[in-house]
N, C-alpha and C. Protein backbone atom coordinates (compact mmCIF):
# COMPACT_ATOMS: atom_id res chain seq x y z
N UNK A 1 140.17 0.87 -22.35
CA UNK A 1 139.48 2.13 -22.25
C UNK A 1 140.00 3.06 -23.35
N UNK A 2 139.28 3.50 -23.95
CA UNK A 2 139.65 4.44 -25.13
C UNK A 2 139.53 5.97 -24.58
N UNK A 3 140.27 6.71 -25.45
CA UNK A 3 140.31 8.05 -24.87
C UNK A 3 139.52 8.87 -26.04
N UNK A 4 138.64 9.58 -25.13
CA UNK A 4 137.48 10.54 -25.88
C UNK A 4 137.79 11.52 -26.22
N UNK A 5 137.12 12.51 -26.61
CA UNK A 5 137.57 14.18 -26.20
C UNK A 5 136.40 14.28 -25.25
N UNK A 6 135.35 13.46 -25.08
CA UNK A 6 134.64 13.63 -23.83
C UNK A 6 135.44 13.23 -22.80
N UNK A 7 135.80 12.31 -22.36
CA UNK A 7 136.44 11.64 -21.38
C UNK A 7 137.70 12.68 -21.10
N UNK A 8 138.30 13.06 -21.74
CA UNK A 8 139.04 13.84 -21.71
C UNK A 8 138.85 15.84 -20.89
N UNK A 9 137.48 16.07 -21.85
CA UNK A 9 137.09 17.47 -21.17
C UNK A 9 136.76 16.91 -19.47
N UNK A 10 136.26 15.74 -19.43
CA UNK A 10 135.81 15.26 -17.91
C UNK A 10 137.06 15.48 -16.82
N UNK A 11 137.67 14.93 -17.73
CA UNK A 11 139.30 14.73 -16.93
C UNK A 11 139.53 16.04 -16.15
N UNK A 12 139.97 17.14 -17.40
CA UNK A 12 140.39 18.12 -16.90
C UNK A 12 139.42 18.94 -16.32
N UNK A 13 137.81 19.26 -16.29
CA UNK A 13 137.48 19.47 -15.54
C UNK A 13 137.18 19.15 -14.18
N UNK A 14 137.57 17.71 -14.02
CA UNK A 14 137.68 17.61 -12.29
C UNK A 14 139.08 17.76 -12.17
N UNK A 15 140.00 17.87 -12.84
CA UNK A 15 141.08 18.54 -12.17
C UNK A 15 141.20 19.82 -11.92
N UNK A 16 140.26 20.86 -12.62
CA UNK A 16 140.28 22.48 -12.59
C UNK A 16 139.51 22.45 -11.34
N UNK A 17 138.27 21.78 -11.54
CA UNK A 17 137.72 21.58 -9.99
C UNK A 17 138.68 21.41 -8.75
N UNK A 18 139.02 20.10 -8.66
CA UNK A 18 139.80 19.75 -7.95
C UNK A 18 140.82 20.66 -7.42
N UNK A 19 141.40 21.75 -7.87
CA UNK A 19 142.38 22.59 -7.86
C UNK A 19 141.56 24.19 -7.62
N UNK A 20 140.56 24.04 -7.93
CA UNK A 20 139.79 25.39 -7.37
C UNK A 20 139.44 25.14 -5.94
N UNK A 21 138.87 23.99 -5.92
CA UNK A 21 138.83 23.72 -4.30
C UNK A 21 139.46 23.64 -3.15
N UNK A 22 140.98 23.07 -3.59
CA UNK A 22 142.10 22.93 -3.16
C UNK A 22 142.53 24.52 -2.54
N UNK A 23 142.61 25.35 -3.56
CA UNK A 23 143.00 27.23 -3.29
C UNK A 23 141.73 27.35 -2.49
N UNK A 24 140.70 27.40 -2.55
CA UNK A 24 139.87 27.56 -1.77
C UNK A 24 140.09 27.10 -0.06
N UNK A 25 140.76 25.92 -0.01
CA UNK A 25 141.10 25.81 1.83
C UNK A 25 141.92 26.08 2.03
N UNK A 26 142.60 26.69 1.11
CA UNK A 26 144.12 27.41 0.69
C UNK A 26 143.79 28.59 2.18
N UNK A 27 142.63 28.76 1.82
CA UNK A 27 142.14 30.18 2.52
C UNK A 27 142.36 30.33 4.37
N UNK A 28 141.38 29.19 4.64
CA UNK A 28 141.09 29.85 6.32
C UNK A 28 142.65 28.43 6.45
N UNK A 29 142.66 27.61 6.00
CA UNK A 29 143.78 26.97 6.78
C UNK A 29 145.11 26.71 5.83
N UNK A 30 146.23 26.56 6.06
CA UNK A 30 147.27 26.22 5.20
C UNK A 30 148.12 24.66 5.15
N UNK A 31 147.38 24.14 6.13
CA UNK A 31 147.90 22.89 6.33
C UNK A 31 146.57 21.51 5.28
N UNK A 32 145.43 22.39 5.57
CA UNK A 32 144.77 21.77 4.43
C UNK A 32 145.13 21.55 2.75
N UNK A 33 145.66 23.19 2.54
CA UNK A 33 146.27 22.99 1.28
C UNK A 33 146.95 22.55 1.19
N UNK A 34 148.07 22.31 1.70
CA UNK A 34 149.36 21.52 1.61
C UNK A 34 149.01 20.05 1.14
N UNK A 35 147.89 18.88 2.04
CA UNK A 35 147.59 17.95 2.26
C UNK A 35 147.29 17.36 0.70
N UNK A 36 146.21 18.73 0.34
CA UNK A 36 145.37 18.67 -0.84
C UNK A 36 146.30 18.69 -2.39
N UNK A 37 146.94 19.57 -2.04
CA UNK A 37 148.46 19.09 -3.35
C UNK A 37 148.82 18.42 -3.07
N UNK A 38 149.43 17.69 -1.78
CA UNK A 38 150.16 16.79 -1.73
C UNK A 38 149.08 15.24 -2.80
N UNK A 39 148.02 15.55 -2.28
CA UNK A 39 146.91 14.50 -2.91
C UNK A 39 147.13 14.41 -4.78
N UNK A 40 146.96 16.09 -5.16
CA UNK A 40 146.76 16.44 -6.37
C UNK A 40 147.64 15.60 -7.19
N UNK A 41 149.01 16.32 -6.54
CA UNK A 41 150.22 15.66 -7.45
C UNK A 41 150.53 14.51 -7.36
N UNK A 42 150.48 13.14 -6.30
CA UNK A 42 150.68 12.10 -6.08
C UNK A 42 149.65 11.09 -6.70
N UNK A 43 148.67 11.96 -7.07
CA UNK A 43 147.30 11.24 -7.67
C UNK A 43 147.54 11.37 -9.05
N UNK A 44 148.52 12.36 -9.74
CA UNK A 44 148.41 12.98 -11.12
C UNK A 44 149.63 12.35 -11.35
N UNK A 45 150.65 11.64 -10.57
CA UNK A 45 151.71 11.23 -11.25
C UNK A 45 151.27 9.51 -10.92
N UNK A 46 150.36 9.03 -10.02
CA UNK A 46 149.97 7.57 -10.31
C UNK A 46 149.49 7.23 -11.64
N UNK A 47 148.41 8.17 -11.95
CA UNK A 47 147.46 7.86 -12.87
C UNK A 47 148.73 7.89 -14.17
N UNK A 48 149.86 8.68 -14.66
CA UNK A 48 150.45 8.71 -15.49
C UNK A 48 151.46 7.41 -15.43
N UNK A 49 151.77 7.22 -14.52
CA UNK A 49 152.62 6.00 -14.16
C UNK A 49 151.63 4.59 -14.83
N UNK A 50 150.36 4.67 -14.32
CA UNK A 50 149.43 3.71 -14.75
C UNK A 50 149.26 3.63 -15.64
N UNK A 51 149.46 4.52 -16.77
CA UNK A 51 148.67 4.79 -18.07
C UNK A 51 150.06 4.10 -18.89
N UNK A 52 151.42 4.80 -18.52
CA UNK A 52 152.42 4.27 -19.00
C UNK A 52 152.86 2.60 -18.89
N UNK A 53 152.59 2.31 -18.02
CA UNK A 53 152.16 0.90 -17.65
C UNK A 53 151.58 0.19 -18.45
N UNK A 54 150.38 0.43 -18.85
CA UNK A 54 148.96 -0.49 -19.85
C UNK A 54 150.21 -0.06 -21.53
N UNK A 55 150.47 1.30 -21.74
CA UNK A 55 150.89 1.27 -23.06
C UNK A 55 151.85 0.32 -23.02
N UNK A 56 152.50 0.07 -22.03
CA UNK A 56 154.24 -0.93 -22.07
C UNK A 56 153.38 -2.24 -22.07
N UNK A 57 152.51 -2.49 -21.47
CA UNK A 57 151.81 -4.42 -21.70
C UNK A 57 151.21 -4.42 -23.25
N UNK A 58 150.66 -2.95 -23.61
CA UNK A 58 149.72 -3.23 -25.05
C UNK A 58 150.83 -3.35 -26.17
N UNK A 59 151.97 -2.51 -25.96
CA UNK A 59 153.04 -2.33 -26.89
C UNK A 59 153.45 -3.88 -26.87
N UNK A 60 153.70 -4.14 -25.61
CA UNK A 60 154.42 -5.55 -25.70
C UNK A 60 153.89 -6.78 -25.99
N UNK A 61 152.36 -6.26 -26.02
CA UNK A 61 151.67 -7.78 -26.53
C UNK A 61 151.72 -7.63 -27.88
N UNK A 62 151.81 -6.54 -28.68
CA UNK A 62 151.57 -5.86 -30.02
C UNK A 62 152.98 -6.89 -30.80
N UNK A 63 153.47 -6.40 -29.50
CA UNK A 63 154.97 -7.13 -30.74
C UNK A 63 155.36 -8.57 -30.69
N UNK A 64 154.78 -9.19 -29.37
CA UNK A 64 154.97 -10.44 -29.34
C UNK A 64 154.13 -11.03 -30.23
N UNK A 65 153.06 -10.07 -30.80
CA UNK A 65 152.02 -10.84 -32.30
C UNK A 65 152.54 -10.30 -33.66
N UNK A 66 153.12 -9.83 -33.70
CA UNK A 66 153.87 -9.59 -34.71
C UNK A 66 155.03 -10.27 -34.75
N UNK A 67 155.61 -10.77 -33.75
CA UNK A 67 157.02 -11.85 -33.98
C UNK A 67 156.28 -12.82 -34.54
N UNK A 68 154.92 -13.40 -34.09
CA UNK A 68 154.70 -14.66 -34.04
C UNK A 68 154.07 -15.21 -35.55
N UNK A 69 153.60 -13.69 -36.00
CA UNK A 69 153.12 -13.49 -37.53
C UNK A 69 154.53 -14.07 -38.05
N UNK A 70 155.74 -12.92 -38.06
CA UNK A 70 156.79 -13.32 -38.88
C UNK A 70 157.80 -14.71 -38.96
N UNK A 71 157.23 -15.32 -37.58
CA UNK A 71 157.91 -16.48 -37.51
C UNK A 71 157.15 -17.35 -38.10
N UNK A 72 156.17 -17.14 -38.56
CA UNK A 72 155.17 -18.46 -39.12
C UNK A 72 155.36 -17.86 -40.58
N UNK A 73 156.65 -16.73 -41.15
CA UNK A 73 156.25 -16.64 -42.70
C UNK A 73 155.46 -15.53 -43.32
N UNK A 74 154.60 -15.05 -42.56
CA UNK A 74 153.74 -14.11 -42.82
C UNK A 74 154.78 -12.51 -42.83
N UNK A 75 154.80 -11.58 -43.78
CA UNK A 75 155.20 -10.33 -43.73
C UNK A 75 154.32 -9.72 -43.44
N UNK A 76 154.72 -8.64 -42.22
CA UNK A 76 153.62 -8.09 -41.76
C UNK A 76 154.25 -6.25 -42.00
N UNK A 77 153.46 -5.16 -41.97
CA UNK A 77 153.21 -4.26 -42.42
C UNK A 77 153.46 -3.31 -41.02
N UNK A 78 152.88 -4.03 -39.99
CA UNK A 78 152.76 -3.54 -38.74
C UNK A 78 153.66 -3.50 -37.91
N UNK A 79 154.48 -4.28 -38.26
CA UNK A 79 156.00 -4.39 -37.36
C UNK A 79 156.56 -2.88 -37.87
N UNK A 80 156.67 -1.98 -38.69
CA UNK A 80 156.99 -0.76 -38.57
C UNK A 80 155.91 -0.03 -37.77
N UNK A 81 154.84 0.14 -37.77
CA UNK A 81 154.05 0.80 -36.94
C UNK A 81 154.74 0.26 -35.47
N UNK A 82 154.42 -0.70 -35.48
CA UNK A 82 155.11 -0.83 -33.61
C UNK A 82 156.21 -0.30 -33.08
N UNK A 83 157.46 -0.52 -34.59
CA UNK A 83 158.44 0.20 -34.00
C UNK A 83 158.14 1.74 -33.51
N UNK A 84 157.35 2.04 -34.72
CA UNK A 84 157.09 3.91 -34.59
C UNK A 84 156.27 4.27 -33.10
N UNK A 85 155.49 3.36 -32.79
CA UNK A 85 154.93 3.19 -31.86
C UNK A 85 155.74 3.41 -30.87
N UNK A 86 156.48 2.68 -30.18
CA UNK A 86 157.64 2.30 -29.34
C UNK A 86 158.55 3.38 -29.55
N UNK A 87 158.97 3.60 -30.16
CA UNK A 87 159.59 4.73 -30.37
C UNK A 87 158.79 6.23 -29.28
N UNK A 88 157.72 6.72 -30.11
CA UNK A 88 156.84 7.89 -29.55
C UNK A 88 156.27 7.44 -27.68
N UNK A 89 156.25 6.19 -27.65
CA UNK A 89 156.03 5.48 -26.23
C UNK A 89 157.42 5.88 -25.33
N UNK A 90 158.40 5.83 -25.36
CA UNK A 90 159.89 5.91 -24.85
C UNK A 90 160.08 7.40 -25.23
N UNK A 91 159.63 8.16 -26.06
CA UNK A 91 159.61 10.01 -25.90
C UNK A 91 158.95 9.93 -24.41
N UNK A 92 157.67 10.07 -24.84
CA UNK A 92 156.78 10.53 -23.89
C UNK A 92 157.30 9.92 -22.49
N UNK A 93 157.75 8.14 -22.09
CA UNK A 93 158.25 7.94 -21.20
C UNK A 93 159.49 8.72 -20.10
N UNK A 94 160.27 9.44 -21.00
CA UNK A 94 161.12 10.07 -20.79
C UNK A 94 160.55 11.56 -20.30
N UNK A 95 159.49 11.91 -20.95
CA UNK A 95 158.77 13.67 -20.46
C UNK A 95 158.31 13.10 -19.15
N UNK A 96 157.41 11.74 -18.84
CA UNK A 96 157.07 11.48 -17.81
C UNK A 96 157.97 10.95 -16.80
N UNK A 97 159.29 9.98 -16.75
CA UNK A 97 160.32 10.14 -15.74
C UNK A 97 160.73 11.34 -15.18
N UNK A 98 160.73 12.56 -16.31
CA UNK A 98 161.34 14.15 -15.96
C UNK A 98 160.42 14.40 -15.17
N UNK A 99 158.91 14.43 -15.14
CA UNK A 99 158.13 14.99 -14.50
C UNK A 99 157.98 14.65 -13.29
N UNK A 100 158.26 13.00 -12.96
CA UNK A 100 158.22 12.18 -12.13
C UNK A 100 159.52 12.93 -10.69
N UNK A 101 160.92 12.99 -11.66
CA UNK A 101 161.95 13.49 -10.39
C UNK A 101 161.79 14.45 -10.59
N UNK A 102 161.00 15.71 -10.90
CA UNK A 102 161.07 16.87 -10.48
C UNK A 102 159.73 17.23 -9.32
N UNK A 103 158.89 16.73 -9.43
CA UNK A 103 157.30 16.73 -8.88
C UNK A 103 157.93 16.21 -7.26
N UNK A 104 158.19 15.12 -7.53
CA UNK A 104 157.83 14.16 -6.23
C UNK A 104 158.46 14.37 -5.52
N UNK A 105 159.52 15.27 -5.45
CA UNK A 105 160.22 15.58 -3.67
C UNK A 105 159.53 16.83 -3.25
N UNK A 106 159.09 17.33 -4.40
CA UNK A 106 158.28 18.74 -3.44
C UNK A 106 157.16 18.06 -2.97
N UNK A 107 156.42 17.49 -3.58
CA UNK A 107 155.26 16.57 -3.12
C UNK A 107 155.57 15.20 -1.70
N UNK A 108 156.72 14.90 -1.62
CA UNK A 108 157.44 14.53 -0.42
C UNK A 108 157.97 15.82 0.74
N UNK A 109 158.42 16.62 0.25
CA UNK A 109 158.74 18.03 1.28
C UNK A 109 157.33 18.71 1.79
N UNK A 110 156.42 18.67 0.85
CA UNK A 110 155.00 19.38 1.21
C UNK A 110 154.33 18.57 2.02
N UNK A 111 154.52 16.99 2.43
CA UNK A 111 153.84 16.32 3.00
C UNK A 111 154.84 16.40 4.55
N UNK A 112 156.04 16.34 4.67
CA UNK A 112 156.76 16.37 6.01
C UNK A 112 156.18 17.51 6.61
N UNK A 113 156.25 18.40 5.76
CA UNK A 113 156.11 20.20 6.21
C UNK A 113 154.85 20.03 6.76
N UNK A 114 154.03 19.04 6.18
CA UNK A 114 152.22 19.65 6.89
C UNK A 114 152.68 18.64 8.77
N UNK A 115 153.20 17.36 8.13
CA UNK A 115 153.51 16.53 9.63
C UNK A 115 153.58 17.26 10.46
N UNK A 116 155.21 17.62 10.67
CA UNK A 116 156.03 17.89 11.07
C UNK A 116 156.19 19.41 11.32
N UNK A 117 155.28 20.63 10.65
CA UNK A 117 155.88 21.41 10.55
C UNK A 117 156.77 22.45 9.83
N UNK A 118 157.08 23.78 9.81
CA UNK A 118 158.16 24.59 8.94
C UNK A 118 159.32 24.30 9.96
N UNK A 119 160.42 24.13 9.46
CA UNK A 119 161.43 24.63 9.68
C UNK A 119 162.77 25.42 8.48
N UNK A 120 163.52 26.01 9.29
CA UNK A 120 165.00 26.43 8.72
C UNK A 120 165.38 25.65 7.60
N UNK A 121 165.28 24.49 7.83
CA UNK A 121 166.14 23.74 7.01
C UNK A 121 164.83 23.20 6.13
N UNK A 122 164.06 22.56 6.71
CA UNK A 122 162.99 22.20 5.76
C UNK A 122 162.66 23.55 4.75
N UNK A 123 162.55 24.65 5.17
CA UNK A 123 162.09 25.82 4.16
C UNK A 123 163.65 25.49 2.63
N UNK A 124 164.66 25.17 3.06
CA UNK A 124 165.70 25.10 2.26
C UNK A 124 165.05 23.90 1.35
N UNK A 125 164.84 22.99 1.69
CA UNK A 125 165.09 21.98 0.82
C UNK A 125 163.39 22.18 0.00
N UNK A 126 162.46 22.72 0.77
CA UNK A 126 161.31 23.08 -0.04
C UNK A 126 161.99 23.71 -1.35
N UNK A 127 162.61 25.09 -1.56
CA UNK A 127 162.78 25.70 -1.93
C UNK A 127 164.10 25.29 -3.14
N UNK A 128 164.50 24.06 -2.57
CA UNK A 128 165.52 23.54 -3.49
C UNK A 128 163.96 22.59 -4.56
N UNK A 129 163.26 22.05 -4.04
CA UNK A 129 162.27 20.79 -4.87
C UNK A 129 161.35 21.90 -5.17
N UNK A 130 160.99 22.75 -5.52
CA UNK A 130 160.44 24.05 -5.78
C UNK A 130 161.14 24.34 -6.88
N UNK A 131 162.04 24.47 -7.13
CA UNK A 131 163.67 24.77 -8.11
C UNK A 131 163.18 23.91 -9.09
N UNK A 132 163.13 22.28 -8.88
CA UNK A 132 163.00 21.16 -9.56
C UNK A 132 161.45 21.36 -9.88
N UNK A 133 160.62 21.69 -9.35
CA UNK A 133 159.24 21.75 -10.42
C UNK A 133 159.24 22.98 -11.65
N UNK A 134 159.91 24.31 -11.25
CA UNK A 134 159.86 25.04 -12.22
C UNK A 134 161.10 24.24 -13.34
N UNK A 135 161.74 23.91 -12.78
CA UNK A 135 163.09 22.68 -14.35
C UNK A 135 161.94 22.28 -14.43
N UNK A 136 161.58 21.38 -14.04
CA UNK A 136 160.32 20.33 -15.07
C UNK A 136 159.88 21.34 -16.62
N UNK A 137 159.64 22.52 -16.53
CA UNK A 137 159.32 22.90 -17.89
C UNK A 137 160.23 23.23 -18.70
N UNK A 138 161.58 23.77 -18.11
CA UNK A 138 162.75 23.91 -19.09
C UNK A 138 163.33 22.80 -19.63
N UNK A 139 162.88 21.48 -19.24
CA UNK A 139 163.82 20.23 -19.35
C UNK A 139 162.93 19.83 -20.83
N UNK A 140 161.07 20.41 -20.30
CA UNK A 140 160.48 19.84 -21.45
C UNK A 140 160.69 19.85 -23.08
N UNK A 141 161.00 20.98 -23.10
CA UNK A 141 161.40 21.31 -24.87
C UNK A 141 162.80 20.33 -25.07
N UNK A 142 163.73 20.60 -24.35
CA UNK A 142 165.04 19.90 -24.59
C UNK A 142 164.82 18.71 -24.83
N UNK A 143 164.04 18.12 -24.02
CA UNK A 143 163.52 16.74 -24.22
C UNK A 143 162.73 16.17 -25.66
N UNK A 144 161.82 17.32 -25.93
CA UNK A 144 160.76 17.06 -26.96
C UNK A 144 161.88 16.99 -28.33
N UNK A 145 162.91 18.29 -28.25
CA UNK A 145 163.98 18.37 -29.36
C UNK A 145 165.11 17.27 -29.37
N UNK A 146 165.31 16.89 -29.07
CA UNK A 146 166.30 15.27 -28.67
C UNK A 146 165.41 14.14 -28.91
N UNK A 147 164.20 13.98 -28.38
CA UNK A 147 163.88 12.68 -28.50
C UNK A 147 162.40 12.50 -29.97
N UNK A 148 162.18 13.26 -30.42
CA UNK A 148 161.12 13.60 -31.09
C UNK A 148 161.77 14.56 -32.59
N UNK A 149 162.25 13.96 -34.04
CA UNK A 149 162.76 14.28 -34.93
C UNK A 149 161.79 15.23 -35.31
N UNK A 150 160.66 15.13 -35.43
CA UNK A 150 159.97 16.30 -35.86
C UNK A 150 159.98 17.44 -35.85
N UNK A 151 159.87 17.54 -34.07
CA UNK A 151 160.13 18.83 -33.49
C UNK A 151 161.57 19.10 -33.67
N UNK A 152 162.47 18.36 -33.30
CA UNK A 152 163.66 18.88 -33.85
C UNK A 152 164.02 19.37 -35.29
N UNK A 153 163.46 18.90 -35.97
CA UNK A 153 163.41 19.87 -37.43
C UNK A 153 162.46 20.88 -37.30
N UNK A 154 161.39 20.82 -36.83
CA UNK A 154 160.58 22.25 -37.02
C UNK A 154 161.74 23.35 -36.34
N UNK A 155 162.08 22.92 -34.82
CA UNK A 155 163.09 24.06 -34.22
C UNK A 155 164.48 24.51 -34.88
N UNK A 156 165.02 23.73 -36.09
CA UNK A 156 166.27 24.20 -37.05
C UNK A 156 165.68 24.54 -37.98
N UNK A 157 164.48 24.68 -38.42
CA UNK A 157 164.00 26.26 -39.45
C UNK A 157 163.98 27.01 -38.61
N UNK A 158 163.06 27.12 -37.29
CA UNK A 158 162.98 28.34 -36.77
C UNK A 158 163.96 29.31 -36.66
N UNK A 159 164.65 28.43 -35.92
CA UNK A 159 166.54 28.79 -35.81
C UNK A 159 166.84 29.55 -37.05
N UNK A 160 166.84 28.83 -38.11
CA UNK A 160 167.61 29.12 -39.08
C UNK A 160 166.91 30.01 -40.06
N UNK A 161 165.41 30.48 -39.25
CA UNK A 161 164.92 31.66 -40.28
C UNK A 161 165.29 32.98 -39.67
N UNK A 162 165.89 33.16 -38.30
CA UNK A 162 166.60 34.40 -38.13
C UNK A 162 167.65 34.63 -37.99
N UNK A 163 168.05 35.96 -38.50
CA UNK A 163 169.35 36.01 -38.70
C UNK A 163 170.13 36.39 -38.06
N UNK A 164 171.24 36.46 -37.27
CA UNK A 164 171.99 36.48 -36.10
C UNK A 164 172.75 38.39 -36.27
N UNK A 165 172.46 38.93 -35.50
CA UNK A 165 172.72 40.42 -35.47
C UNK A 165 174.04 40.46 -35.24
């Protein structure tokens, strides 16, 4: 499956959908909403899990044809692309593990809470995996600057075009 910018506007508009509707039963009931994120996010971190999946079989068939080029003699051109490949595959893997342990215990706490109920202690540990979805965005840059040379050089000009008071 190739990715469009149609396929793509589709995407995110049934997720804006999806999420307008969601606030919407937000309204007369609160146990609906709960249910309905719980859906959102468990559905939005499969599909990324899945996607990461197909790149790790395509990457890996990529290179097992490129060994098989170089073992028969042939120099191939593409064995650097794969590396570069693999490389930008294991960034992004890493933004998506972060996203993965920060998401999924609130999305585990939001699903007990609709069971089961509020409590004392459950409101605590909401409020601790609540903690961990807002990290999910501070972790992101750190991540992008460590694992991604680019951005890490664009962010040491930035740095280094102001001057320290």
């Amino acid at each position: 499956m190739l990715v469009t910018l149609k396929r793509i506007r589709l995407v995110i508009s049934l997720i804006w959908l999806i999420s307008f509707a969601n606030a919407l039963l937000h309204l007369p009931d609160q146990r609906i909403f709960l249910i309905g994120c719980f859906i959102v996010i468990v559905t939005a971190v499969a599909i990324a899990t899945i996607c990461y999946f197909k790149i790790y079989l395509v990457l890996r068939l990529q290179k097992l044809r490129v060994e098989n080029h170089v073992n028969q003699g042939r120099q191939v051109a593409a064995s650097l692309n794969v590396e570069k490949y693999k490389k930008t595959v294991l960034s992004a893997l890493w933004v998506h593990i972060t996203l993965v342990v920060c998401n999924l215990p609130y999305a585990v706490v939001t699903s007990v809470k609709t069971i089961r109920g509020s409590t004392p202690s459950l409101f605590i540990v909401e409020a601790f995996a609540a903690t961990l979805v807002f990290l999910n965005s501070s972790l992101n840059p750190v991540l992008y600057c460590w694992k991604i040379k680019q951005v890490r050089q664009a962010v040491k000009q930035t740095v280094a075009a102001f001057p320290i008071l």
